[in-house]
N, C-alpha and C. Protein backbone atom coordinates (compact mmCIF):
# COMPACT_ATOMS: atom_id res chain seq x y z
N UNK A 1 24.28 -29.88 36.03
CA UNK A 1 23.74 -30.26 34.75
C UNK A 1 24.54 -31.45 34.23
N UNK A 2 23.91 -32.69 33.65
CA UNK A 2 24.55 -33.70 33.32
C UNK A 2 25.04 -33.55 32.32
N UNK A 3 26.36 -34.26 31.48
CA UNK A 3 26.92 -33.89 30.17
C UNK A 3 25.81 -34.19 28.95
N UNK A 4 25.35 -34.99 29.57
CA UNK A 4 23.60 -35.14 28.23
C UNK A 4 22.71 -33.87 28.14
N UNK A 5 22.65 -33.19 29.03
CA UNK A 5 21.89 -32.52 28.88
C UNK A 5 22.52 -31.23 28.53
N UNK A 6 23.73 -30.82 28.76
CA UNK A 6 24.62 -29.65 28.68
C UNK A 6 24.65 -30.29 26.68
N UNK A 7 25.55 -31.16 26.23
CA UNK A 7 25.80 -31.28 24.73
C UNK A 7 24.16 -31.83 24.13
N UNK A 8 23.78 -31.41 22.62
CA UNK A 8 22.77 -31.27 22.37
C UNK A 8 22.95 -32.56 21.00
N UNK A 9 22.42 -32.98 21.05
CA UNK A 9 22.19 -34.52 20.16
C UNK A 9 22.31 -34.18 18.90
N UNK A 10 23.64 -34.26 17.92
CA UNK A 10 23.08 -33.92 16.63
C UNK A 10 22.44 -34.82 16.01
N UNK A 11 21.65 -34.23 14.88
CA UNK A 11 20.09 -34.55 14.14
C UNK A 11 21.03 -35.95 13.53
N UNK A 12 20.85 -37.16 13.24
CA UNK A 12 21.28 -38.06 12.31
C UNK A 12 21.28 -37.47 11.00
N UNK A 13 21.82 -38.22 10.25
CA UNK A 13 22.32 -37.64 8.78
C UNK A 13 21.19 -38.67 8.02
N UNK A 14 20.61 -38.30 7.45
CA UNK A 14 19.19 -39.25 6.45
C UNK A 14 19.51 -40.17 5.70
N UNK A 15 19.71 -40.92 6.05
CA UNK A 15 20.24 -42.20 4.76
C UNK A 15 20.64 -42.22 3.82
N UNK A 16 19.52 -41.79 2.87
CA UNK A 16 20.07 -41.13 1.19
C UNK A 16 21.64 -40.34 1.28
N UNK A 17 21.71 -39.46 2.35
CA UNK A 17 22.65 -38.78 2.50
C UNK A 17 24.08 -39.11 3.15
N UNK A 18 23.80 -40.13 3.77
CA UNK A 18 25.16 -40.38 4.33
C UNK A 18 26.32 -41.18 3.75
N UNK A 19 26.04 -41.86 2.43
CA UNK A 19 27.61 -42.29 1.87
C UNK A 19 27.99 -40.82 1.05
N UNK A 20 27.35 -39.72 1.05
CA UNK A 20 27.73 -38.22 0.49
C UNK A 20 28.44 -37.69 1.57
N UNK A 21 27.94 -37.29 2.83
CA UNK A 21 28.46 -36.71 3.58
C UNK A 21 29.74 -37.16 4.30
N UNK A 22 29.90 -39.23 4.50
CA UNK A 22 30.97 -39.10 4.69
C UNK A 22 31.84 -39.36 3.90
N UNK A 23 32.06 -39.22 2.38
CA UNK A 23 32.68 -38.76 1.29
C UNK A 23 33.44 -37.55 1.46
N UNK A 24 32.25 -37.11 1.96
CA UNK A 24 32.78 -35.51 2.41
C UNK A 24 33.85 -35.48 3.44
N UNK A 25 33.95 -36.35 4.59
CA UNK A 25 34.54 -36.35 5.81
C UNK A 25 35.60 -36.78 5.29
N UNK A 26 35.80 -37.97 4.49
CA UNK A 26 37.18 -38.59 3.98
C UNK A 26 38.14 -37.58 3.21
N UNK A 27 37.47 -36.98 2.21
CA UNK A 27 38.11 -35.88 2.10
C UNK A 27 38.44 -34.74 2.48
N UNK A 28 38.11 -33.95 3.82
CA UNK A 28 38.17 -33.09 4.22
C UNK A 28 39.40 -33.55 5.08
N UNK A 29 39.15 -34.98 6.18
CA UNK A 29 40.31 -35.79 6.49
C UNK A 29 41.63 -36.09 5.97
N UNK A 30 41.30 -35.84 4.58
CA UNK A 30 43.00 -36.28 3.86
C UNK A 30 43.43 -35.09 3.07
N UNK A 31 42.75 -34.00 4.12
CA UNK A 31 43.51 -32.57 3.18
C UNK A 31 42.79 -31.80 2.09
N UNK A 32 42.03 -32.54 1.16
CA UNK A 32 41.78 -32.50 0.02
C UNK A 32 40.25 -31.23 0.12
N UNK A 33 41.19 -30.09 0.92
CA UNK A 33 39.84 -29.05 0.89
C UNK A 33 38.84 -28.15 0.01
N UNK A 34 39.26 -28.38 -1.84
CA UNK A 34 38.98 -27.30 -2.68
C UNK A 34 38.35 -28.70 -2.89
N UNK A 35 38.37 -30.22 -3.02
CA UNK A 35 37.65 -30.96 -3.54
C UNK A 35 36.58 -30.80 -2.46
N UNK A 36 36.47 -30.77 -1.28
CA UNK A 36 35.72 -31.45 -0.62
C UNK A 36 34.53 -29.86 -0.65
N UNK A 37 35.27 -28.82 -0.82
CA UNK A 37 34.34 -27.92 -0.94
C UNK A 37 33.35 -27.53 -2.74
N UNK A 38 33.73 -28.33 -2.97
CA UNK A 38 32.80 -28.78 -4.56
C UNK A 38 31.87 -29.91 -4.62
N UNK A 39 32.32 -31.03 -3.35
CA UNK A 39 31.27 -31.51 -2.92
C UNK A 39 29.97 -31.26 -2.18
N UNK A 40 30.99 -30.25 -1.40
CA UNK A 40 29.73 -29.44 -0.59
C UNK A 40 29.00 -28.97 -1.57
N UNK A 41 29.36 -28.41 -2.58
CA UNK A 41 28.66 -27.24 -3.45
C UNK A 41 27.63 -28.12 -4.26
N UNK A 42 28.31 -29.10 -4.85
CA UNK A 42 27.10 -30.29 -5.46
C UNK A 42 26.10 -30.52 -4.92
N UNK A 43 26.45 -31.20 -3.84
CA UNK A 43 25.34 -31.74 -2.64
C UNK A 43 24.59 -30.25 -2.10
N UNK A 44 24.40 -29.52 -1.99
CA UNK A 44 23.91 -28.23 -1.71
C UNK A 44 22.45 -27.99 -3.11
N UNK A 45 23.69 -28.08 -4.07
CA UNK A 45 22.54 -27.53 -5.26
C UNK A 45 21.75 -28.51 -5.65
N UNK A 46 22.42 -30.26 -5.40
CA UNK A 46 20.97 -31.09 -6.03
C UNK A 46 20.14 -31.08 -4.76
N UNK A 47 20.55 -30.54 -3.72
CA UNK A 47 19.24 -30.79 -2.58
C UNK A 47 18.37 -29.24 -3.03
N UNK A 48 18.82 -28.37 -3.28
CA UNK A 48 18.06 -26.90 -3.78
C UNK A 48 16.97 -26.94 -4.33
N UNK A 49 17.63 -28.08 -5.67
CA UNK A 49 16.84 -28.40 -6.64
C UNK A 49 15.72 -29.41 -6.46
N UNK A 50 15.72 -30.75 -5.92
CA UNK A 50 15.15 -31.85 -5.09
C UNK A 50 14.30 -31.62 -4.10
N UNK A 51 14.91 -30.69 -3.17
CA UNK A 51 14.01 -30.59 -1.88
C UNK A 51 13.69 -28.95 -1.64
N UNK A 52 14.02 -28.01 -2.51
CA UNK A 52 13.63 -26.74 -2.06
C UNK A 52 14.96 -25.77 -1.84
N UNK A 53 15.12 -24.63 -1.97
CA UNK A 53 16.33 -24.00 -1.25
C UNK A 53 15.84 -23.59 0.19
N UNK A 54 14.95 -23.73 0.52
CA UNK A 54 14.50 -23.71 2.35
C UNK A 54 14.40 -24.84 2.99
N UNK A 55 14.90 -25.63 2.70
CA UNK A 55 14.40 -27.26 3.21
C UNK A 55 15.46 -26.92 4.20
N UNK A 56 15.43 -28.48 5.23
CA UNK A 56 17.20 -28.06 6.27
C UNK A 56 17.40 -28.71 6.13
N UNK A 57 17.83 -29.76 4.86
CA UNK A 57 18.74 -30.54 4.14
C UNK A 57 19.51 -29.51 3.30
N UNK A 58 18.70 -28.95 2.40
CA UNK A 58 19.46 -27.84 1.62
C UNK A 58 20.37 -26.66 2.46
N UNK A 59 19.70 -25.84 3.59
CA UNK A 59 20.19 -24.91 4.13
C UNK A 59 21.54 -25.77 5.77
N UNK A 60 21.25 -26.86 5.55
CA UNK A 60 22.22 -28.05 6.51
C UNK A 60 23.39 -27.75 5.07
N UNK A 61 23.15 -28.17 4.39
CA UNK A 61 24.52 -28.19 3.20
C UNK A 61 25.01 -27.10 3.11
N UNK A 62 24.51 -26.04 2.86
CA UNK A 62 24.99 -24.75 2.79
C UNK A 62 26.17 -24.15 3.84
N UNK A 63 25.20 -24.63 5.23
CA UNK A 63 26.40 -24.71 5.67
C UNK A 63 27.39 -25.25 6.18
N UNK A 64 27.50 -26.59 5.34
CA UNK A 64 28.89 -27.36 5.10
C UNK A 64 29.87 -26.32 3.81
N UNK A 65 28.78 -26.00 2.82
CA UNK A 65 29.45 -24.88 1.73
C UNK A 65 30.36 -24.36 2.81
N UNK A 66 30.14 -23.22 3.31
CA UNK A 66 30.39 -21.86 4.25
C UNK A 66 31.58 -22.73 5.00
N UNK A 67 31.64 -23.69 5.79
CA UNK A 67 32.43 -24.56 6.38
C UNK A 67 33.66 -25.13 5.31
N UNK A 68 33.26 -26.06 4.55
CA UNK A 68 34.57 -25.53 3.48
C UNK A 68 35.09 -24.79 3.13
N UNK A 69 34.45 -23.82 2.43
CA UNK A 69 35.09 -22.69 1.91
C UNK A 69 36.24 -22.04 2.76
N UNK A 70 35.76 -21.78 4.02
CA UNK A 70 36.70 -20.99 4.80
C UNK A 70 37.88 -22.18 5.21
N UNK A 71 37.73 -23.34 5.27
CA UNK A 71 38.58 -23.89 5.19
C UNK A 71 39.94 -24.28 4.36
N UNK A 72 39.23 -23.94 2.94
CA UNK A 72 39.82 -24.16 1.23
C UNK A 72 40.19 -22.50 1.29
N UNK A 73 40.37 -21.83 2.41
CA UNK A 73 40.80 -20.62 1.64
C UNK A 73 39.84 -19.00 1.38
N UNK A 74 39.24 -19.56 1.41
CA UNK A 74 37.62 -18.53 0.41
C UNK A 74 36.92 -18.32 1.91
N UNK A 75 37.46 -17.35 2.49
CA UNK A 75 36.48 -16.60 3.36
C UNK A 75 35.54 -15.71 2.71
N UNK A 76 35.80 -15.19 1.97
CA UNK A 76 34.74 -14.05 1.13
C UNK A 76 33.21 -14.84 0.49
N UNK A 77 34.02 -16.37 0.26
CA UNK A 77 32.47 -17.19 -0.04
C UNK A 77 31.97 -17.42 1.28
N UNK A 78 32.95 -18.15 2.51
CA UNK A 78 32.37 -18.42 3.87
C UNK A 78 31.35 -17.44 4.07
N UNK A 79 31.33 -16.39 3.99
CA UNK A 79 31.07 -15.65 4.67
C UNK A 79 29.96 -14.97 3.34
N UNK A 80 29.54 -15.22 2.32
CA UNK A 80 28.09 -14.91 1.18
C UNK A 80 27.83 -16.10 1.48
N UNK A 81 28.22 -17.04 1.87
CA UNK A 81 26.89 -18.19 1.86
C UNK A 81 26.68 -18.21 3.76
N UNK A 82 27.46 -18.01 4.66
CA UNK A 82 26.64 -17.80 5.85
C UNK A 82 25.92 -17.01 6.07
N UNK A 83 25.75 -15.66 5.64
CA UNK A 83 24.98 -14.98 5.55
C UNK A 83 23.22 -15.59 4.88
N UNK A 84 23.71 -15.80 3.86
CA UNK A 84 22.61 -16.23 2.85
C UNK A 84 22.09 -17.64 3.68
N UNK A 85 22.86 -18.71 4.10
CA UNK A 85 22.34 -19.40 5.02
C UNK A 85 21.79 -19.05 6.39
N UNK A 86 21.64 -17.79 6.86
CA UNK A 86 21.10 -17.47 7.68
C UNK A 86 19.92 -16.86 7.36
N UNK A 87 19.68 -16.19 6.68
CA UNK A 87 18.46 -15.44 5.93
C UNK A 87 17.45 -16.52 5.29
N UNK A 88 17.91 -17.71 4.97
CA UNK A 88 17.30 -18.69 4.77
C UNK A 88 16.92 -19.71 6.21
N UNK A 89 17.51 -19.66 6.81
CA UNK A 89 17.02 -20.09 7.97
C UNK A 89 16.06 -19.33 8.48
N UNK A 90 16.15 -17.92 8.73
CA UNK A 90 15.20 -16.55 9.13
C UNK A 90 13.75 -16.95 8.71
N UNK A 91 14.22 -17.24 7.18
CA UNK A 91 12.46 -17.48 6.94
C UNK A 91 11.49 -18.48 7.13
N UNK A 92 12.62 -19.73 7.35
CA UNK A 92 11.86 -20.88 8.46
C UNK A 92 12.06 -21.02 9.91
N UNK A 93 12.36 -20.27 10.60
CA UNK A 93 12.95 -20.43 11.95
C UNK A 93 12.13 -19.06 12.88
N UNK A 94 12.03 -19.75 13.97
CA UNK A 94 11.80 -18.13 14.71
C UNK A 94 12.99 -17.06 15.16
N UNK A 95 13.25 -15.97 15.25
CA UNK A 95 14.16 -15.35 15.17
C UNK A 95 15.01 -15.64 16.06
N UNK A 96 15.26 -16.23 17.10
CA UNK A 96 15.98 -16.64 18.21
C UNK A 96 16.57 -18.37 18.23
N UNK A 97 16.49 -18.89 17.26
CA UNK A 97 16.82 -19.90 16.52
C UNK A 97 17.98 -20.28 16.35
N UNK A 98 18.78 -21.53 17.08
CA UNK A 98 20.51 -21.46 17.23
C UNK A 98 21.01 -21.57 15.73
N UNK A 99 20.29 -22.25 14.86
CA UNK A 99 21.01 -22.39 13.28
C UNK A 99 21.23 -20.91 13.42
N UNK A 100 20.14 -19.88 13.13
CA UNK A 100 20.36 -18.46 12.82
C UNK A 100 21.81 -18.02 13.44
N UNK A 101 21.66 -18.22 14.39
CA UNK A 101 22.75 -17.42 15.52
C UNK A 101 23.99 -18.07 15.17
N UNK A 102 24.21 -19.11 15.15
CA UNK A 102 24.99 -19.47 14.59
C UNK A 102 25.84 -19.46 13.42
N UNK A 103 24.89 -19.29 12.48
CA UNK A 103 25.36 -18.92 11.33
C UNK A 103 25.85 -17.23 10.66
N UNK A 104 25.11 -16.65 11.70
CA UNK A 104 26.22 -14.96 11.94
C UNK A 104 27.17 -15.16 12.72
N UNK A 105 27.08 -15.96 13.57
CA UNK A 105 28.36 -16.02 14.09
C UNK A 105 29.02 -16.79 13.14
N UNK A 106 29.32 -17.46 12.34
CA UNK A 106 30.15 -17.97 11.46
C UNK A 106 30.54 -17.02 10.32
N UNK A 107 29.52 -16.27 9.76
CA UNK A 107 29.95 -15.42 8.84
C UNK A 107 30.98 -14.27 9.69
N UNK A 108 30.51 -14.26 10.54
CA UNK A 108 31.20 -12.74 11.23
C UNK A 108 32.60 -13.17 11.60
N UNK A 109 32.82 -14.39 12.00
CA UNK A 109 34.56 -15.12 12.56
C UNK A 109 35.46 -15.20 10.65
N UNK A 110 34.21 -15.78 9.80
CA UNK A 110 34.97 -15.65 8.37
C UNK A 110 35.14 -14.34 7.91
N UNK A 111 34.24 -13.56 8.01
CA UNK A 111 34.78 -12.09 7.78
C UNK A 111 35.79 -11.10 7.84
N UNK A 112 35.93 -11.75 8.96
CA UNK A 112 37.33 -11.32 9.62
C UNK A 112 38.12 -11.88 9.36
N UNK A 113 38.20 -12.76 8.12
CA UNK A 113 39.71 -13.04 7.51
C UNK A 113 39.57 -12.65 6.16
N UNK A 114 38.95 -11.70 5.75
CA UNK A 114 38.08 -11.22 4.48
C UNK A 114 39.37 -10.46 4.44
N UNK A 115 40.71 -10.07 3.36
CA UNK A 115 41.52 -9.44 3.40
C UNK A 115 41.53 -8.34 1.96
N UNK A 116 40.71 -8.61 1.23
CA UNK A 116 40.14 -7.49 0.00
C UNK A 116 39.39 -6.86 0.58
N UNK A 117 39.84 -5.17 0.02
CA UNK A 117 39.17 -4.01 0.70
C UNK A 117 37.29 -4.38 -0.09
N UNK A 118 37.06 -4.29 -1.56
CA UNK A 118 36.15 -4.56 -2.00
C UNK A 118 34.89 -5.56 -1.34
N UNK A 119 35.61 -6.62 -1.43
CA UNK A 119 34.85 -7.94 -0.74
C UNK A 119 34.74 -8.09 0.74
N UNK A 120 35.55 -7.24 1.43
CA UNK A 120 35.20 -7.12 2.53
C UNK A 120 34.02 -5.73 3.01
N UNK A 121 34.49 -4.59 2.22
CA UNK A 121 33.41 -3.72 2.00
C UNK A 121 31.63 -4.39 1.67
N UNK A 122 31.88 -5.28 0.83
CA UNK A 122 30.61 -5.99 0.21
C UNK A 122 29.97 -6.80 1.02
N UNK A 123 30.65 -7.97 1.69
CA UNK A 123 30.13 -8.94 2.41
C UNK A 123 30.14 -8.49 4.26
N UNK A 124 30.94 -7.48 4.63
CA UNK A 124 30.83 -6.86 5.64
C UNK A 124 29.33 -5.98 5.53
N UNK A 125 28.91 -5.08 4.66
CA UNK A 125 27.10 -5.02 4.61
C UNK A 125 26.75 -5.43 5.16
N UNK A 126 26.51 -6.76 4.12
CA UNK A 126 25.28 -7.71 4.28
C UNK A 126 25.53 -8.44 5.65
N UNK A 127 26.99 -8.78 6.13
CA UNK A 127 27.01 -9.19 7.49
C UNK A 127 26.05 -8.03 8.40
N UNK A 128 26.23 -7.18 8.51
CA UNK A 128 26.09 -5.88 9.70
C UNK A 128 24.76 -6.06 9.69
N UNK A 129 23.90 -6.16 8.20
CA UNK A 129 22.38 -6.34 8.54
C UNK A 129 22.18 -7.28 9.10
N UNK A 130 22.67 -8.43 8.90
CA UNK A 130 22.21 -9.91 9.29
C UNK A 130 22.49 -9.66 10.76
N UNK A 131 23.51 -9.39 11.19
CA UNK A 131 23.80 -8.98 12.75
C UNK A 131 22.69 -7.92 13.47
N UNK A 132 22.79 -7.30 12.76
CA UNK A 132 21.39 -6.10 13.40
C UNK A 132 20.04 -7.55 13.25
N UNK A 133 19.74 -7.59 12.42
CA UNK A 133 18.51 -8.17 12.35
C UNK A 133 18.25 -9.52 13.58
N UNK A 134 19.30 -10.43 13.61
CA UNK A 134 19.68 -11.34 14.56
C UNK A 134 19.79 -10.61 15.99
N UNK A 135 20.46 -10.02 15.98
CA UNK A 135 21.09 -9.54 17.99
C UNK A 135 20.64 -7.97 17.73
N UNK A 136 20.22 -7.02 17.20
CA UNK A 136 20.00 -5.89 17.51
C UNK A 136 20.98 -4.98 17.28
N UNK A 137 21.38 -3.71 17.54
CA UNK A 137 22.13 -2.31 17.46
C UNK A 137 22.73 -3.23 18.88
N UNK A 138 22.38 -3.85 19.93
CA UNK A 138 23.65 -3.67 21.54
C UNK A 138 24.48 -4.76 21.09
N UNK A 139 24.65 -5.29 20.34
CA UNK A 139 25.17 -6.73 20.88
C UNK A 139 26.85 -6.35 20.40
N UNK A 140 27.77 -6.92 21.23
CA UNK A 140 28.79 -6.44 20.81
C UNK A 140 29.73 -6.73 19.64
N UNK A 141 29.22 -7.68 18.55
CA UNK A 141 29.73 -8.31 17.28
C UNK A 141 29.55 -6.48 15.96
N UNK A 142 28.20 -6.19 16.97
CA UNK A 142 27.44 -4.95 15.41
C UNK A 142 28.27 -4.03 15.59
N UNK A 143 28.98 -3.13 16.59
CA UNK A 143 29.68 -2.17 16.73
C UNK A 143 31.27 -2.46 16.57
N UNK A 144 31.63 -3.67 16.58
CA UNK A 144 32.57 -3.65 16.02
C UNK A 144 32.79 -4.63 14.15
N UNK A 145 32.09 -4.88 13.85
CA UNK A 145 31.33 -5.05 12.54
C UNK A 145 31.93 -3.53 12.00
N UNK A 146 30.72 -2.36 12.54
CA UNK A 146 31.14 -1.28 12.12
C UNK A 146 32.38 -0.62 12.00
N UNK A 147 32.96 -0.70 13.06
CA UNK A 147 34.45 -0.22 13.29
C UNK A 147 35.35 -0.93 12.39
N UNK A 148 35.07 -1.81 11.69
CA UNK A 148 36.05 -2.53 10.82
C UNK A 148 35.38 -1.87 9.41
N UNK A 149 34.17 -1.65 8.99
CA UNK A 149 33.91 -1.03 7.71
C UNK A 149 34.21 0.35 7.95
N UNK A 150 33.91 0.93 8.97
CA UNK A 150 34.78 1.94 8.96
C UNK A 150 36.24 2.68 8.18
N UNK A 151 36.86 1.49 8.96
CA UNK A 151 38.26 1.48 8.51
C UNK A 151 38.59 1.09 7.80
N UNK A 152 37.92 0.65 6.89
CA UNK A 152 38.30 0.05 5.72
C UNK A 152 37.74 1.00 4.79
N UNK A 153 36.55 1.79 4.37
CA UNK A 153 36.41 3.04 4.11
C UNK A 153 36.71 3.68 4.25
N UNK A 154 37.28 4.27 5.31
CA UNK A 154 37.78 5.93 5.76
C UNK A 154 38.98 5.81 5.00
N UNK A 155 39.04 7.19 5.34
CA UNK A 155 40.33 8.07 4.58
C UNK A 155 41.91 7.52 4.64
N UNK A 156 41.82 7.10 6.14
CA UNK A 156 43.09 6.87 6.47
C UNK A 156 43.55 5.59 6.09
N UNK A 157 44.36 5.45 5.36
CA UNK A 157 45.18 3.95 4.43
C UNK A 157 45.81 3.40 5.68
N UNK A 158 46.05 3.72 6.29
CA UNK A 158 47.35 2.89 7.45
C UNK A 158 46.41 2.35 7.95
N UNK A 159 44.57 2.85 8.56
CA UNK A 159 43.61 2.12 9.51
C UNK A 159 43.37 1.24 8.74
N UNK A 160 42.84 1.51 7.12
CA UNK A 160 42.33 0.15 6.26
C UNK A 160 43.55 -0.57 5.80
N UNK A 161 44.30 -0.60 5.55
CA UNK A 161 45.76 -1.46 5.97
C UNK A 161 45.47 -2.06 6.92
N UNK A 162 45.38 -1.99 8.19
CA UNK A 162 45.67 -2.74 9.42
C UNK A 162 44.21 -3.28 9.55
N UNK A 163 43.21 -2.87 9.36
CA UNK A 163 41.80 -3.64 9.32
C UNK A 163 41.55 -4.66 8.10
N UNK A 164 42.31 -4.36 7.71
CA UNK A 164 42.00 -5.75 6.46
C UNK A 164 43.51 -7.14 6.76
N UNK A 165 44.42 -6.40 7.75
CA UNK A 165 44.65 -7.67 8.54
C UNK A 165 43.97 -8.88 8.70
N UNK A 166 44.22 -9.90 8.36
CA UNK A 166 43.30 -10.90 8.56
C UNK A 166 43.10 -11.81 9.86
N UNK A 167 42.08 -11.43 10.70
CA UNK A 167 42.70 -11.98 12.22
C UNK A 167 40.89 -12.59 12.60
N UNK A 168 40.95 -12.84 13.80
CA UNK A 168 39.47 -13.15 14.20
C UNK A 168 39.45 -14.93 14.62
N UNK A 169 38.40 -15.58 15.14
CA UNK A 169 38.17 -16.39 15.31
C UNK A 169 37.77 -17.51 14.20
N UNK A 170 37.88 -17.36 12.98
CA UNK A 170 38.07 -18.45 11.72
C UNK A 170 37.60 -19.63 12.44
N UNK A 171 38.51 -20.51 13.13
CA UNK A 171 38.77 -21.51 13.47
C UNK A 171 37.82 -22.27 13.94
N UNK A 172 37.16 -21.05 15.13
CA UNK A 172 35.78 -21.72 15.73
C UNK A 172 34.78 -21.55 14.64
N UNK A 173 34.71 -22.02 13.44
CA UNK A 173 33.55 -21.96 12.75
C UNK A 173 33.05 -23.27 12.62
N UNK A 174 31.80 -23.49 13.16
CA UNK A 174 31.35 -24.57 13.01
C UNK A 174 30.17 -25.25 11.70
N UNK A 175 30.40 -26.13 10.83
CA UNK A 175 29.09 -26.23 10.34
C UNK A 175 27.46 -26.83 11.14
């Protein structure tokens, strides 16, 4: 397989949009991650408002949101707006759709640095459905999804102690 055909062409950035987005890059480049994730958040809501909250300009921003955030810190947002960016993709996409898949896999790597019993209780849910609904009851992300709300519910403090460890693949999150 040739390297063209193995890496997949990303979409160009739309004109209107690109002295925003690489605004965005300059600052994400010089550190400046709680700004650059308020840009995301701007640029997200006037495209919501402008072009729809289903458009894939709007649900493309979102998850730059989800991509900051976990960067600035805020896995508990990474991980309510990948979700929510996936469910929004769901309803324009066919179910086997790499945005979709992708974007549980992003919530599910931010999740796992979700270190509040509450917010991880909360956004671990809505992950587990989005995972069931995406890959099914086999896939091996849903059963251990569970095993972490588990333990973070159950009785035993030392398991939800050590499950709210904050560990997982973060890093590979891609927007």
């Amino acid at each position: 397989m040739s390297p063209a055909a193995a890496l997949p062409v990303p979409a160009a950035v739309p004109e209107f949009l690109a002295p925003r987005i690489e605004a965005l890059r300059d600052t994400l480049r010089t550190g400046r991650r709680e700004e650059a994730l308020t840009i995301a958040r701007t640029l997200s809501e006037e495209l919501a408002e402008s072009h729809g909250p289903l458009h894939n300009y709007t649900l493309h921003a979102l998850e730059l949101v989800a991509f900051c955030a976990q960067l600035a810190g805020h896995p508990t947002m990474a991980t309510e707006v990948s979700v929510h960016t996936a469910a929004g993709w769901q309803r324009v996409l066919n179910a086997e759709h790499r945005h979709i898949r992708r974007q549980a896999h992003n919530g599910a790597a931010s999740w796992l640095t979700v270190t509040d019993a509450p917010d991880a209780v909360r956004t671990g849910t809505a992950l587990l459905a989005l995972l069931q609904s995406v890959y099914g009851k086999d896939h091996p992300s849903t059963p251990f999804v569970e095993r972490r709300l588990n333990a973070i519910t159950g009785t035993d403090q030392e398991a939800a102690q050590m499950a709210l460890h904050a560990s997982g693949p973060a890093l590979m999150i891609k927007p």
